[in-house]
Structure formats: C-alpha cells, structure tokens
Protein backbone atom coordinates (compact mmCIF):
# COMPACT_ATOMS: atom_id res chain seq x y z
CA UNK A 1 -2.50 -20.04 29.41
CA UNK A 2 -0.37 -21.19 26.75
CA UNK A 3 0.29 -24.73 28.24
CA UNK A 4 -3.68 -25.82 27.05
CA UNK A 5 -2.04 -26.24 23.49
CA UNK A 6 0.20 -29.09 24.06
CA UNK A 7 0.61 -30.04 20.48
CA UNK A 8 -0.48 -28.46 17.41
CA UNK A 9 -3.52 -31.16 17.47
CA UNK A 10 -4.55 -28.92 19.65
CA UNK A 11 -4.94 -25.67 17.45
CA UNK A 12 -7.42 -24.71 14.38
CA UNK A 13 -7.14 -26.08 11.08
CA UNK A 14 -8.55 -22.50 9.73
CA UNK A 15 -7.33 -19.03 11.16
CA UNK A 16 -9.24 -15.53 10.58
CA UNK A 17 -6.24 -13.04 10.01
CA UNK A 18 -5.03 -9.93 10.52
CA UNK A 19 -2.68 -8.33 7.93
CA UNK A 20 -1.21 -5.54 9.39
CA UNK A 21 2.56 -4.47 8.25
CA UNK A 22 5.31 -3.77 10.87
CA UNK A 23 3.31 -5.82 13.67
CA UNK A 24 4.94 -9.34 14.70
CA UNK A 25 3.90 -11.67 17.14
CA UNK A 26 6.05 -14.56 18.60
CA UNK A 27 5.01 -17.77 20.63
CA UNK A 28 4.10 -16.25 24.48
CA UNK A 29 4.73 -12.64 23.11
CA UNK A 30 1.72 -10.07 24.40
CA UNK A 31 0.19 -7.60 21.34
CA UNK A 32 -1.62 -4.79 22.30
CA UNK A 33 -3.89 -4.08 19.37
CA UNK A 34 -6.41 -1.43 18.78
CA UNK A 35 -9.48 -2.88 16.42
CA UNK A 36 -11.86 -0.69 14.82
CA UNK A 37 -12.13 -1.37 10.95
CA UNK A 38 -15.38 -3.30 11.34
CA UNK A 39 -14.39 -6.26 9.42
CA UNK A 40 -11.30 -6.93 11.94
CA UNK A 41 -14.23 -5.96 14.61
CA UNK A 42 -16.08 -8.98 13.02
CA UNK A 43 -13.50 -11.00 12.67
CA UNK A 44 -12.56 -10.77 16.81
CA UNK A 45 -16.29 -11.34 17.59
CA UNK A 46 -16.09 -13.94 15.94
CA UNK A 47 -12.52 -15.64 17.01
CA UNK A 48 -15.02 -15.17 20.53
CA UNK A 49 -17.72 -17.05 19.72
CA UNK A 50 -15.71 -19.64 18.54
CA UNK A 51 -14.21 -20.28 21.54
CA UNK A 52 -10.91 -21.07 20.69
CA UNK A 53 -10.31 -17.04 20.83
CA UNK A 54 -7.38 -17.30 18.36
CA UNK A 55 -5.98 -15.21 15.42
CA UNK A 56 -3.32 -15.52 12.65
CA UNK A 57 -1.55 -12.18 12.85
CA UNK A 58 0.47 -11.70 9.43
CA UNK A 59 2.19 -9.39 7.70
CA UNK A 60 0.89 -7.85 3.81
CA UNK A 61 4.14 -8.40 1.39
CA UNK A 62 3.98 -4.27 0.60
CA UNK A 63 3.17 -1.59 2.29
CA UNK A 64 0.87 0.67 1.61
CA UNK A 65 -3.00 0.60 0.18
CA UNK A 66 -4.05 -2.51 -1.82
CA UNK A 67 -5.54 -1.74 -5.44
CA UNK A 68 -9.24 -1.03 -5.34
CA UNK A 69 -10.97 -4.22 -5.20
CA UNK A 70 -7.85 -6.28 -4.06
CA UNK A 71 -6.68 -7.44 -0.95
CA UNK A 72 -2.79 -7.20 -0.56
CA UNK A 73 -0.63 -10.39 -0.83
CA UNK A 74 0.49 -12.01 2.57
CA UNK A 75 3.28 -13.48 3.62
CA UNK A 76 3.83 -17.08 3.87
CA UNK A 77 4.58 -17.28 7.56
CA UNK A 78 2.51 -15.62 10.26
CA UNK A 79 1.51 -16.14 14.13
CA UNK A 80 -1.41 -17.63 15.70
CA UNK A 81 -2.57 -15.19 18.84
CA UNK A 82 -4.98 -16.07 21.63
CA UNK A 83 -7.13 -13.12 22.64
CA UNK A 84 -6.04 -12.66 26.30
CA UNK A 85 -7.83 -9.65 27.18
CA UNK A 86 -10.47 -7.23 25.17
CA UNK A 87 -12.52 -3.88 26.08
CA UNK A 88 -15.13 -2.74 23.74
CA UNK A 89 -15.16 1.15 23.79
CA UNK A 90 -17.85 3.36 23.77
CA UNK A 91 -17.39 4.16 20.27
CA UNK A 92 -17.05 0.23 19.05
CA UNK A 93 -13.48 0.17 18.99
CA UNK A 94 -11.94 -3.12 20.54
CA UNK A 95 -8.96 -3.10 22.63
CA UNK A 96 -7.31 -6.30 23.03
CA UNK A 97 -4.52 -8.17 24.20
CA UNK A 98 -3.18 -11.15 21.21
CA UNK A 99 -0.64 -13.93 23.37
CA UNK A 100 1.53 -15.80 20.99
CA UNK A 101 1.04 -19.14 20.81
CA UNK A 102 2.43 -21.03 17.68
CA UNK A 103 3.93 -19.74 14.40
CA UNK A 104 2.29 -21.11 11.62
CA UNK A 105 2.72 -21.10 7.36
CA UNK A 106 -0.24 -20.87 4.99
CA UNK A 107 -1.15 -23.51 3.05
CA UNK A 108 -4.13 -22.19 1.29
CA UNK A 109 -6.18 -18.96 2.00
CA UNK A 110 -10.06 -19.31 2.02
CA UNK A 111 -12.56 -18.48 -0.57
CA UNK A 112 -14.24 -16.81 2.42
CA UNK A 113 -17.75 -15.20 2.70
CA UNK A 114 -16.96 -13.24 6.26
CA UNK A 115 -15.58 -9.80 5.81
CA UNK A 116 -12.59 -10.88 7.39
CA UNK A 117 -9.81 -13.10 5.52
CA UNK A 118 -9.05 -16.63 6.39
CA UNK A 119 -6.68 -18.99 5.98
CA UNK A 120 -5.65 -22.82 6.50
CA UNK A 121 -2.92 -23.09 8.78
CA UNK A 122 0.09 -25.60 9.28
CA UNK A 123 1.65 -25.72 12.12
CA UNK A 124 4.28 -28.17 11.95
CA UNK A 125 7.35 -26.63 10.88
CA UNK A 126 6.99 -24.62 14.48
CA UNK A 127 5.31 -27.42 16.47
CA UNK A 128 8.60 -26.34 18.85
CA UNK A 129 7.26 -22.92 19.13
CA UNK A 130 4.84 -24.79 21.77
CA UNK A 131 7.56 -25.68 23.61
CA UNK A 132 8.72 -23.07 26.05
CA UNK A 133 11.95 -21.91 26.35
CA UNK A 134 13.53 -23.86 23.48
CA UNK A 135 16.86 -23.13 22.54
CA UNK A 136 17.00 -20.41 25.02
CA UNK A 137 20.43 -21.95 25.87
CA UNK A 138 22.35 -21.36 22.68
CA UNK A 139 21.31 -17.86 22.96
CA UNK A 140 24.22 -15.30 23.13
CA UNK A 141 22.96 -13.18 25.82
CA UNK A 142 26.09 -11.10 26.52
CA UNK A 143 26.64 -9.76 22.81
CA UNK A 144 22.52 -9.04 22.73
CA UNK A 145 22.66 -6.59 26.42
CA UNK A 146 25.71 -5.37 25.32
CA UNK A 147 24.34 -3.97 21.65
CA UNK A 148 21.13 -3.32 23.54
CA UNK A 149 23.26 -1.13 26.01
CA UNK A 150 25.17 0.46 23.09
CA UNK A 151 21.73 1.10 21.15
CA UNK A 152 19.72 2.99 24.24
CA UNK A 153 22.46 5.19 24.86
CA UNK A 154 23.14 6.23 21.20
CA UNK A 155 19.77 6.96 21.05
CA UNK A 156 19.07 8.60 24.66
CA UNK A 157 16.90 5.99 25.95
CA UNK A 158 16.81 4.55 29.10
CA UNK A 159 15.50 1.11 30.10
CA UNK A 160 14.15 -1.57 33.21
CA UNK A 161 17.52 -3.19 33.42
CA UNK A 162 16.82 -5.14 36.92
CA UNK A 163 13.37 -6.30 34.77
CA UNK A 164 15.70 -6.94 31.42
CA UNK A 165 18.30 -9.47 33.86
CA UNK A 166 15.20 -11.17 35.40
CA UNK A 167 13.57 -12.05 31.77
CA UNK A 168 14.39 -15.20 30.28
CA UNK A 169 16.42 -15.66 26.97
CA UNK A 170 13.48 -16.40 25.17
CA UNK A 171 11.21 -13.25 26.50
CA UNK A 172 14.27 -11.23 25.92
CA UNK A 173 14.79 -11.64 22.55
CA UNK A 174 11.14 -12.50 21.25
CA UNK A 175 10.07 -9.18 23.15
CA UNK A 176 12.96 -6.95 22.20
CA UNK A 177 12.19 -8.74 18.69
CA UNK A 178 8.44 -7.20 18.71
CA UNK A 179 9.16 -3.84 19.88
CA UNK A 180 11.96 -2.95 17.92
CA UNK A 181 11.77 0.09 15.51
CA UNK A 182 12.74 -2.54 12.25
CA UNK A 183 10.82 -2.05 8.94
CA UNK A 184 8.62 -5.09 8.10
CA UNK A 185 10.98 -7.00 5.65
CA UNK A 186 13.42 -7.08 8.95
CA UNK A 187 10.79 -7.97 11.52
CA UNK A 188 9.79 -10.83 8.83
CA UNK A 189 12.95 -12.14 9.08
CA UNK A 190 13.29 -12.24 12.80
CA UNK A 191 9.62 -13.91 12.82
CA UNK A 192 11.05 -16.65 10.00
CA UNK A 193 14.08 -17.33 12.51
CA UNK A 194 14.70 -20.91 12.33
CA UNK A 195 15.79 -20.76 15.76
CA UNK A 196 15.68 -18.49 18.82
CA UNK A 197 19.51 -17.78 18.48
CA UNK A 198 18.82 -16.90 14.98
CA UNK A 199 16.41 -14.62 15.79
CA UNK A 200 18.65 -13.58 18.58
CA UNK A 201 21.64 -12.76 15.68
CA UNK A 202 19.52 -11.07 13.17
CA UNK A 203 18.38 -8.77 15.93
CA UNK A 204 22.34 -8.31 16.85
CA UNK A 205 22.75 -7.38 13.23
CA UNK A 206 20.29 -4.84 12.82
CA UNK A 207 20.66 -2.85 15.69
CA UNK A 208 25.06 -2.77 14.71
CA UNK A 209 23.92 -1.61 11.11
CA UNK A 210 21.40 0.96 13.05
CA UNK A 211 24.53 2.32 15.72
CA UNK A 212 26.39 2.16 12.62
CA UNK A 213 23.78 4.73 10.74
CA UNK A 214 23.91 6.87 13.82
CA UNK A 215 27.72 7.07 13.24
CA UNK A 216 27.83 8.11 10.12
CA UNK A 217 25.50 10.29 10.48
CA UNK A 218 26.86 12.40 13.50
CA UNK A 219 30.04 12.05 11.78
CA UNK A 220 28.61 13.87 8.78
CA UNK A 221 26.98 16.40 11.15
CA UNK A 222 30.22 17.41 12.48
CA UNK A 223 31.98 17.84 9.01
C-alpha cells in the first residue's frame, strides 16, 4: 500500500489533523483509532471523499483541555496516515485503521472553515521516511531485545518472541516505539528521531530510566 507514494510529489500539500496527545504514528506503523467527536467524524469523511484517504496525526504541546474558545497549540512535527480500514458503528462512531506513511513538519496551519483543523504540510526533511527499511542496519538490535527482555519481566509481561525475531529492525523499533507506555514529550522525541537508530536509542534510554524506577522503588518497598 505504501509503495503508491514514491516521492513526497506524491502526497497532499494540505492535511486535515488529528491532535490527540500520547498517540504517535511512524512511516508503515498501523493506528487503531476510535472516532466519534463529530468534527474528527467529519474530518475522516472527508479524508474519504477526497480520495487520497490521508491524515496528519499530531500531537497538542499540553495536555489537558484547551481554553474555551481555543484550540491547543501543536507540535511542529507530526505523521501523515492513510486510512487502511474503517467501520461505521451503529451509534456513528468510526473505527479505523491510520498506516504511516511519511512524517511531515507544519509550515502553516489553515484559516479553515471545516470543523476539523488543517494544515500545510512539508515533507521533505522525511522524504526518507518513504523509503522502507532505511537505516534499519545501524540499528542496535541486541541492546533493544535485551532491555525489552529486562523490561517485560520487571513488569510481569510476557510477549510473541518467535513474532518479535521475525520483525524487521524498522517494525521493531517504530512498533515498540508506538506502543510503549511513554508520556507524550518522550513519544515526541522518538517521532522527531533523526534516524531509526536514534529512535532506536531514545527508546533504549527510556525503558533503562523506567527498570531503573522499578528499582528504586522495590528497593524502597523492602526498607
């Protein structure tokens, strides 16, 4: 799906987007989203009709409500999303699937009259993000399963691991990158990551810093 947009010729000049804090999207990562404000139910007819089925997913600069009136400040950097899947529910809800497809920055937001914010988009500084797989070989893979490892069992969890050797250095750290249980400054800078590897060594870092929490705080338990 993601090999139509062979350069970023190929993608919108203008995005509709959805601020929403603590949800990141990378290129050829899969977002299940759950739409039922009806402006963002607006805003995916119309990414629909349009044809191009694409959305700018972005993350608000605070979190929490916006002053009455307002709409919150963005971030500079977001990702574009192609709507890969949808079910309208019987109560008008939309559930969807978003596919990453390019990162993008925001050079200007719209003086809009949808409901539904938009923005122009430039794509350059990512135009690699269309390229699949880049930099997937500078990627420290042993350090990443081995923190990974160290995380799920400080935390009781268990995981795939026959799916987790089978996934590619980019899927593994743009989808461990998504689903991780980081605050939305962190998963900002993960999404900012010049480069897969770092992306790859933020993610390291955080999850040390979290096993390091969980140390300290057992250790003060047993005191």
């Amino acid at each position: 799906m993601t090999e139509r947009y062979s350069s970023i010729n190929d993608l919108p000049g203008t995005l509709p987007i959805f601020p929403l804090a603590g949800a990141m999207l990378l290129p050829r990562g899969v977002l299940p989203l759950n739409i039922f404000e009806p402006r963002y139910v607006s805003m995916v007819d119309a990414a629909l009709r349009s044809g191009d089925r694409l959305i700018g997913m972005i993350q608000p600069q605070t979190v929490g409500p916006a002053d009455a009136g307002t709409s919150p400040a963005i971030h500079d950097v977001g990702c574009a999303g192609r709507i890969t899947g949808f079910n309208e529910t019987d109560d008008g809800r939309i559930l969807m699937t978003l596919t990453g497809i390019c990162r993008f920055k925001v050079s200007q937001e719209l003086d809009a009259m949808t409901a539904f914010r938009q923005v122009k988009a430039d794509y350059a500084p990512f135009a690699n993000d269309l390229e699949a797989g880049s930099g997937e070989l500078d990627v420290s893979r042993t350090a990443l399963l081995d923190v990974v490892r160290r995380y799920l069992d400080a935390n009781n969890l268990q995981a795939d691991w026959d799916a987790i050797e089978q996934s590619s250095n980019e899927a593994l750290v743009n989808s461990l990158s998504m689903i991780s249980p980081f605050g939305p400054q962190e998963k900002q800078a993960m999404l900012e990551a010049d480069s897969l590897e770092q992306r790859n060594q933020i993610l390291i870092a955080l999850a040390e810093m979290a096993l390091a929490q969980t140390q300290t705080d057992d250790d003060t338990t047993l005191q």
